[in-house]
PDB file of N, CA and C in Angstrom:
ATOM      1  N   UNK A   1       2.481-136.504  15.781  1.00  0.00           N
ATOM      2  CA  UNK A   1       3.594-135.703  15.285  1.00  0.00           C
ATOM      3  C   UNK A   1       4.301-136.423  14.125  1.00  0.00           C
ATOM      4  N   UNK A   2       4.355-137.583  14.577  1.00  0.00           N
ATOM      5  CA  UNK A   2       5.265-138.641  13.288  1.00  0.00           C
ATOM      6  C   UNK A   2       4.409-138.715  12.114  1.00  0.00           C
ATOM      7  N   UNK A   3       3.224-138.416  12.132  1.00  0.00           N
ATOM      8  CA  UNK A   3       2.271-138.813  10.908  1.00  0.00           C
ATOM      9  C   UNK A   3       2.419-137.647  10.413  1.00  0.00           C
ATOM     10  N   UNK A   4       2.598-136.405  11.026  1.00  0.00           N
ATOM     11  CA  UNK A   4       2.233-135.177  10.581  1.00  0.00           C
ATOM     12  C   UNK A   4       3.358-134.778   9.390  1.00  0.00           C
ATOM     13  N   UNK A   5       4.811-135.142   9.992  1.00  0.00           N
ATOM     14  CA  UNK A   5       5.935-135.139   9.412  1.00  0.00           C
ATOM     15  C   UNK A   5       6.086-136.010   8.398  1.00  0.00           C
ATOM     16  N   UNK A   6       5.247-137.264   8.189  1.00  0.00           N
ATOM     17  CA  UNK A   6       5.661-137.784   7.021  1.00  0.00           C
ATOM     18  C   UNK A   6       5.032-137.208   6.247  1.00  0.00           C
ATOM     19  N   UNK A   7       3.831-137.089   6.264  1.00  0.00           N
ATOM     20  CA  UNK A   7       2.487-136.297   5.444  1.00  0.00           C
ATOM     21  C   UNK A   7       3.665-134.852   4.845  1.00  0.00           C
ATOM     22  N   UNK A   8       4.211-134.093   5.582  1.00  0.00           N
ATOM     23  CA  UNK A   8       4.632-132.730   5.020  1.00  0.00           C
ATOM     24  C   UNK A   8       5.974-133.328   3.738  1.00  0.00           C
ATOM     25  N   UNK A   9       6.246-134.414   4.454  1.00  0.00           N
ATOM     26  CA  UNK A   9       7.301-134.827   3.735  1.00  0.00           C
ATOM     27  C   UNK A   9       6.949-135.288   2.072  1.00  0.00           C
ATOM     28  N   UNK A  10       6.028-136.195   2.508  1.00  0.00           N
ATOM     29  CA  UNK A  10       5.275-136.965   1.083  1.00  0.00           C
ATOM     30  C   UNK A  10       5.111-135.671   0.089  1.00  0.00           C
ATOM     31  N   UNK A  11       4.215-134.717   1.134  1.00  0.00           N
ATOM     32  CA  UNK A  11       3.921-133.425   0.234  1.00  0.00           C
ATOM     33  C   UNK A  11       4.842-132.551  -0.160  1.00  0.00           C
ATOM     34  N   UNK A  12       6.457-132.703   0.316  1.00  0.00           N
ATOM     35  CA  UNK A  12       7.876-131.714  -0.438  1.00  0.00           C
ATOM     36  C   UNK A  12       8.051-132.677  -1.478  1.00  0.00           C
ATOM     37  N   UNK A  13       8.268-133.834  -1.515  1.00  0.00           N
ATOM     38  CA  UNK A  13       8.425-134.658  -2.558  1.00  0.00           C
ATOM     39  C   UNK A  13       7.602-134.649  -3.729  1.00  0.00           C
ATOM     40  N   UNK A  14       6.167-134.868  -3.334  1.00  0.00           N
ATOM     41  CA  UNK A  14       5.307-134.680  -4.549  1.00  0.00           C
ATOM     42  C   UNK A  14       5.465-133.134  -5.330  1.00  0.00           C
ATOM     43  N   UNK A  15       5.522-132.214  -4.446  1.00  0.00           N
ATOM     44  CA  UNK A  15       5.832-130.827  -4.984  1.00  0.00           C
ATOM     45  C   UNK A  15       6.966-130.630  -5.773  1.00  0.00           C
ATOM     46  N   UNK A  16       7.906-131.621  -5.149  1.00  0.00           N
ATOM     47  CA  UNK A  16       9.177-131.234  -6.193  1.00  0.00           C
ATOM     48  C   UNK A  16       9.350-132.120  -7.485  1.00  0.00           C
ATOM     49  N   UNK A  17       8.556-132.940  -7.544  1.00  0.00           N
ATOM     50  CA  UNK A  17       8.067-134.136  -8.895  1.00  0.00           C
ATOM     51  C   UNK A  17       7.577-133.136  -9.592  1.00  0.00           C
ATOM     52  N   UNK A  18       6.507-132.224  -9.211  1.00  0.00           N
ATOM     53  CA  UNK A  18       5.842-131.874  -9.960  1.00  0.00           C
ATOM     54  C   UNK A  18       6.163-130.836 -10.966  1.00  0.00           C
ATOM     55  N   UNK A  19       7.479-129.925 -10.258  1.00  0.00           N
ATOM     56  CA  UNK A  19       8.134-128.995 -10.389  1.00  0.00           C
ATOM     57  C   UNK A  19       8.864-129.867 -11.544  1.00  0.00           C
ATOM     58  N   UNK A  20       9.685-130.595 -11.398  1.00  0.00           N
ATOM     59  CA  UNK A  20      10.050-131.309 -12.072  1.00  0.00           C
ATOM     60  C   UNK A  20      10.130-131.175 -13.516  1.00  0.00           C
ATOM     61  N   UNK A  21       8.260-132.266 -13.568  1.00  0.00           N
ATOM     62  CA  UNK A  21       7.463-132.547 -14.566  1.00  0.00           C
ATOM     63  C   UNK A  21       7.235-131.170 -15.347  1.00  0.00           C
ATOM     64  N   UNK A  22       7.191-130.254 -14.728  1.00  0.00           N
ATOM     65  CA  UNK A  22       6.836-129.175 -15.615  1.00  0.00           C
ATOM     66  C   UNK A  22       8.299-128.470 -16.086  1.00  0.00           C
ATOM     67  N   UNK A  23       9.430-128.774 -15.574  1.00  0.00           N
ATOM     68  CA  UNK A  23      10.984-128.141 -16.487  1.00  0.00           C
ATOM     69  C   UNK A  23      10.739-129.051 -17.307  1.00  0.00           C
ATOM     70  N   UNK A  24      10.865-130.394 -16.976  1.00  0.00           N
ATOM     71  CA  UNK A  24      10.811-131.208 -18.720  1.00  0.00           C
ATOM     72  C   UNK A  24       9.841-130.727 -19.349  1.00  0.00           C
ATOM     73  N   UNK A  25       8.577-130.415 -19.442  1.00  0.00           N
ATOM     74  CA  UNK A  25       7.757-130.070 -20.709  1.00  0.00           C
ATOM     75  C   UNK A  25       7.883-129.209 -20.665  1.00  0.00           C
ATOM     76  N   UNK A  26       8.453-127.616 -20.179  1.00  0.00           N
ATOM     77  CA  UNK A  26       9.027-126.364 -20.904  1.00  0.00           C
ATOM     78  C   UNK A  26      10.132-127.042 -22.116  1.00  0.00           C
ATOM     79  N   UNK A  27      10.600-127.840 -21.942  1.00  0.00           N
ATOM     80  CA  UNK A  27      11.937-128.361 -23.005  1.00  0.00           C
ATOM     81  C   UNK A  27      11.332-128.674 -24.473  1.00  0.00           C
ATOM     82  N   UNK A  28      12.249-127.599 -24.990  1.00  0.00           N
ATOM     83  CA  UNK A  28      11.738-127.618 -26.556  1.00  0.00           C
ATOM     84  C   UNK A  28      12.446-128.758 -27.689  1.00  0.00           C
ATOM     85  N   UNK A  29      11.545-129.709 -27.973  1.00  0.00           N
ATOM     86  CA  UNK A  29      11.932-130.731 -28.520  1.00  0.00           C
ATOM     87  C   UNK A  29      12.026-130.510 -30.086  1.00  0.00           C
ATOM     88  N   UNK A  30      12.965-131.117 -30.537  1.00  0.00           N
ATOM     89  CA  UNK A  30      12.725-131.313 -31.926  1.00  0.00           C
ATOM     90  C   UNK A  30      12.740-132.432 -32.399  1.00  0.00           C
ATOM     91  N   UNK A  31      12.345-133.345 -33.946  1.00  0.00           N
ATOM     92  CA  UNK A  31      12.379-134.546 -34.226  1.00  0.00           C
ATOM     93  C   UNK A  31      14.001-134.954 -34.938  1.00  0.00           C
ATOM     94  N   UNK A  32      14.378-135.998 -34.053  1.00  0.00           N
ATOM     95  CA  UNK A  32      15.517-136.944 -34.175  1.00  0.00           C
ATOM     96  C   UNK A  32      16.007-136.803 -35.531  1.00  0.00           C
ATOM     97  N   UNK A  33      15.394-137.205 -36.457  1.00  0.00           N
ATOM     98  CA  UNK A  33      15.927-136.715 -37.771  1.00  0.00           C
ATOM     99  C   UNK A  33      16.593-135.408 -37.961  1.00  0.00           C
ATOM    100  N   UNK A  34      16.061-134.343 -37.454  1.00  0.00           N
ATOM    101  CA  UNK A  34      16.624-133.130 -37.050  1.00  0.00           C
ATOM    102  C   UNK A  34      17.858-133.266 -36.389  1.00  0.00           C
ATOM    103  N   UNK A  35      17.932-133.847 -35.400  1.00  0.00           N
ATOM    104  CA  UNK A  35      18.680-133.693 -34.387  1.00  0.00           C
ATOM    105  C   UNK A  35      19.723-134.447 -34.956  1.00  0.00           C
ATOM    106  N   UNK A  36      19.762-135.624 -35.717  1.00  0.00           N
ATOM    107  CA  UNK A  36      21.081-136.613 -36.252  1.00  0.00           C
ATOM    108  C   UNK A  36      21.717-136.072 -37.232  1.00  0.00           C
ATOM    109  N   UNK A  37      20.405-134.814 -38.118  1.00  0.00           N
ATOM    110  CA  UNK A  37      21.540-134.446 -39.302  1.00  0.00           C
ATOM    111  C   UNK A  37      22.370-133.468 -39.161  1.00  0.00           C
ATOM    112  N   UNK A  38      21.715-132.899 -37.567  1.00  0.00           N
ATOM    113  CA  UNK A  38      22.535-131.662 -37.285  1.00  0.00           C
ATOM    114  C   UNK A  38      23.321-131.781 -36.491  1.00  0.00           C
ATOM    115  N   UNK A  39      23.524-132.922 -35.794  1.00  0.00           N
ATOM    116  CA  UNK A  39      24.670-134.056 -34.988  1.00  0.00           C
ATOM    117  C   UNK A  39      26.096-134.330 -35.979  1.00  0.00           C
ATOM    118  N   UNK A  40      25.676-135.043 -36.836  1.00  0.00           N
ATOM    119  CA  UNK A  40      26.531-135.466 -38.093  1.00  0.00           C
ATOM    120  C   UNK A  40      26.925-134.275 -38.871  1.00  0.00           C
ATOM    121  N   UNK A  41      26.281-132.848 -39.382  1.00  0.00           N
ATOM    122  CA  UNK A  41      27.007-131.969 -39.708  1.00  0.00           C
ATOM    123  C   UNK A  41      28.176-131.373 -38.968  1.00  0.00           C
ATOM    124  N   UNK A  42      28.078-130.994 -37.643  1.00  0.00           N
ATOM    125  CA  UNK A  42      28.883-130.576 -36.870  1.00  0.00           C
ATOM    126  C   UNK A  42      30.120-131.450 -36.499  1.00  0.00           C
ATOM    127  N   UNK A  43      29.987-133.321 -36.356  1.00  0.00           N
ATOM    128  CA  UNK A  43      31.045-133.845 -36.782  1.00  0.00           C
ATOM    129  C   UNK A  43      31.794-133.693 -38.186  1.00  0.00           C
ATOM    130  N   UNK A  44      31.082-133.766 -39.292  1.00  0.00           N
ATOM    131  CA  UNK A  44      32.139-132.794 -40.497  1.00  0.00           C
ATOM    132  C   UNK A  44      32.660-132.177 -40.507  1.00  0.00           C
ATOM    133  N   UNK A  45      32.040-130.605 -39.675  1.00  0.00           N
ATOM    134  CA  UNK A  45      32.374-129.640 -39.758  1.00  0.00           C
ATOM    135  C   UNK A  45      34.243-129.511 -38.778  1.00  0.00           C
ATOM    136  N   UNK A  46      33.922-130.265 -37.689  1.00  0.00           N
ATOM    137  CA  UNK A  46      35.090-130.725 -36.762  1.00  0.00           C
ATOM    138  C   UNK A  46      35.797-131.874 -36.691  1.00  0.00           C
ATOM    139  N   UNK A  47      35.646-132.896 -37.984  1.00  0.00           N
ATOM    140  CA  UNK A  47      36.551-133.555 -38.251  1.00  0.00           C
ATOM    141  C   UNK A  47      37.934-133.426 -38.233  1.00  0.00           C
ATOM    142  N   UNK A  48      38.325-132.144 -38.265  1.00  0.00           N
ATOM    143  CA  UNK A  48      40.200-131.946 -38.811  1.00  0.00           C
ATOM    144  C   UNK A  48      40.593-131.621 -37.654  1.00  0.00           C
ATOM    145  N   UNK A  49      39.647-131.386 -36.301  1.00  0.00           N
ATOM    146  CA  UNK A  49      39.912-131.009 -34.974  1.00  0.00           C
ATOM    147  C   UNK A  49      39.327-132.033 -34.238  1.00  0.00           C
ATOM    148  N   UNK A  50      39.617-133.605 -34.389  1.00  0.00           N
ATOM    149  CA  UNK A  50      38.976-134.317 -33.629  1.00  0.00           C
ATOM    150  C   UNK A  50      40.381-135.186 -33.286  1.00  0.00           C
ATOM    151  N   UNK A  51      41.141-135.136 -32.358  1.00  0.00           N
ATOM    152  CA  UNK A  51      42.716-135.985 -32.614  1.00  0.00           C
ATOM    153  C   UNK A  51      42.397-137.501 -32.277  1.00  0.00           C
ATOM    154  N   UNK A  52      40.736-138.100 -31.928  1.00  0.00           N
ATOM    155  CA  UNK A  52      40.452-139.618 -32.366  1.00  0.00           C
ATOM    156  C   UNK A  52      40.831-140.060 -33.739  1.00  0.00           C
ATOM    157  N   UNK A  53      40.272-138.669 -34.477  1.00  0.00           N
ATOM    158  CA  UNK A  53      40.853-139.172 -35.948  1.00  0.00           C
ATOM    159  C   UNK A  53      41.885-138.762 -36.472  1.00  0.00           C
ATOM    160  N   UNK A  54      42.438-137.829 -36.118  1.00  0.00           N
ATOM    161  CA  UNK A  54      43.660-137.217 -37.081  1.00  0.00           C
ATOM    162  C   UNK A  54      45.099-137.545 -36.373  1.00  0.00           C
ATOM    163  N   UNK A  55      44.929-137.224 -34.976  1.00  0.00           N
ATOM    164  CA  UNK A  55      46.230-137.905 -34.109  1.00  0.00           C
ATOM    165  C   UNK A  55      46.878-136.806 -33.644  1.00  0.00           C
ATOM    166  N   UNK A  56      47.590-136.792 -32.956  1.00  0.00           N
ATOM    167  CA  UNK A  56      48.358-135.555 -32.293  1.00  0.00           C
ATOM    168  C   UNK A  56      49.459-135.271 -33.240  1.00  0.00           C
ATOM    169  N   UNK A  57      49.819-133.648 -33.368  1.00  0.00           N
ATOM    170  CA  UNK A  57      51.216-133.649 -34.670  1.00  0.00           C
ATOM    171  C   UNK A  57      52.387-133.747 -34.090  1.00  0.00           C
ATOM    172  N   UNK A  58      52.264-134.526 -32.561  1.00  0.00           N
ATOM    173  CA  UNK A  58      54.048-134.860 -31.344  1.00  0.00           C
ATOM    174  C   UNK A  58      53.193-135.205 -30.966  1.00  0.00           C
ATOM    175  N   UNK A  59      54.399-136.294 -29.846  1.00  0.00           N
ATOM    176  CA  UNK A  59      54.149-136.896 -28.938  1.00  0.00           C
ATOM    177  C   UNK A  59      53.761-135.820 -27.864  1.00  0.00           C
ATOM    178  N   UNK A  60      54.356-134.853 -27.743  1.00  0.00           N
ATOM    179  CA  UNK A  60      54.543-133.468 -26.808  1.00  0.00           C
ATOM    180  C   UNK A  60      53.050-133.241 -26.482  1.00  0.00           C
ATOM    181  N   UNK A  61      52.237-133.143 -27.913  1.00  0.00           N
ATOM    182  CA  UNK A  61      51.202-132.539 -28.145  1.00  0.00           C
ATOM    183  C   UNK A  61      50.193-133.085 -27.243  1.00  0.00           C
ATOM    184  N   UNK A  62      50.307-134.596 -27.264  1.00  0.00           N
ATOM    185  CA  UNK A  62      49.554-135.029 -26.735  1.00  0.00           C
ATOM    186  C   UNK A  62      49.376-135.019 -24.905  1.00  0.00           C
ATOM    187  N   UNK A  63      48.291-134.885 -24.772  1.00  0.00           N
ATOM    188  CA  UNK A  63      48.124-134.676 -23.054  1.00  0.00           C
ATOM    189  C   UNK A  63      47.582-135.597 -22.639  1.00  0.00           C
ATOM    190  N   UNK A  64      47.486-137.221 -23.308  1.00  0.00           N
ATOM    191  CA  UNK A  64      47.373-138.382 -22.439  1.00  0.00           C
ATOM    192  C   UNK A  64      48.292-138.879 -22.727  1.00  0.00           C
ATOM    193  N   UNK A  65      49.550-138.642 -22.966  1.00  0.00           N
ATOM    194  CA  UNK A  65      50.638-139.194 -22.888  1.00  0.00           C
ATOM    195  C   UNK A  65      51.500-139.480 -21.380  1.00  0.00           C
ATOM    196  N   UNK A  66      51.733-140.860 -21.418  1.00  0.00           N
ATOM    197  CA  UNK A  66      52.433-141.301 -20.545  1.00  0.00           C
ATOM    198  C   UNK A  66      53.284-140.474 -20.545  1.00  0.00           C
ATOM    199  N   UNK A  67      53.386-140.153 -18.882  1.00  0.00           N
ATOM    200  CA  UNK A  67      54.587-138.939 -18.401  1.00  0.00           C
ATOM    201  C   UNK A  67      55.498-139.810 -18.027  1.00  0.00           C
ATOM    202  N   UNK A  68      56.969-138.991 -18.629  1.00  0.00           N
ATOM    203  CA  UNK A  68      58.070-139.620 -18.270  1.00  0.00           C
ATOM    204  C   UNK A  68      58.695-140.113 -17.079  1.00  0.00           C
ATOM    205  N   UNK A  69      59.096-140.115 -16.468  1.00  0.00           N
ATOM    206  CA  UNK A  69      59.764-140.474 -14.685  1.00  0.00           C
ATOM    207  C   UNK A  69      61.555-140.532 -14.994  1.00  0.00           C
ATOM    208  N   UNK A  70      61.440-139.874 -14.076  1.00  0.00           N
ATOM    209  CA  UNK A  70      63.210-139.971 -13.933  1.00  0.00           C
ATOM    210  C   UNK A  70      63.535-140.801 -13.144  1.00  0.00           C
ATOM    211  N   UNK A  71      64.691-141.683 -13.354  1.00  0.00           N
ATOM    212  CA  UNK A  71      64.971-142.845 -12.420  1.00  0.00           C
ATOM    213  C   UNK A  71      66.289-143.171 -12.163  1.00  0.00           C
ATOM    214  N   UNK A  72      66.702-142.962 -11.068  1.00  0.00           N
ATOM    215  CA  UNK A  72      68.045-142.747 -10.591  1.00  0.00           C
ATOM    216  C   UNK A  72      68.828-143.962  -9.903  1.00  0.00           C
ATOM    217  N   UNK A  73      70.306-144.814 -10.897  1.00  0.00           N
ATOM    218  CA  UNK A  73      70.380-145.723 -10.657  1.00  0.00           C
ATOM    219  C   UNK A  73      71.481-145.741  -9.414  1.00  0.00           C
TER     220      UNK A  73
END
């Protein structure tokens, strides 16, 4: 019984590798050069909406801003 169960087991595992193996090669690749210039356009394109670079226009604005605390003496 114990052999039987590992055996079915080995065989869900290998089945689901295999399943796997075949979503990655449906995946439509393109070459890196492709992919960096069309990486780097879209940072241009969203440069003036990136607040790493431009900064928040308030403190308000910003939503990792340390929240205030009220403190009662």
């Amino acid at each position: 019984m114990f052999l039987y169960s590992r055996h079915m087991s080995n065989h869900h595992q290998l089945r689901r590798m295999v399943e796997q193996l075949q979503r990655e090669a449906d995946i439509q690749r393109i070459k890196t050069s492709e992919a960096s210039s069309s990486l780097m356009r879209y940072i241009q394109e969203h440069e003036a909406e990136d607040y790493l670079l431009v900064g928040f226009s308030s403190q308000r604005a910003n939503p990792f801003r340390e929240k205030s605390s009220c403190a009662l003496l």
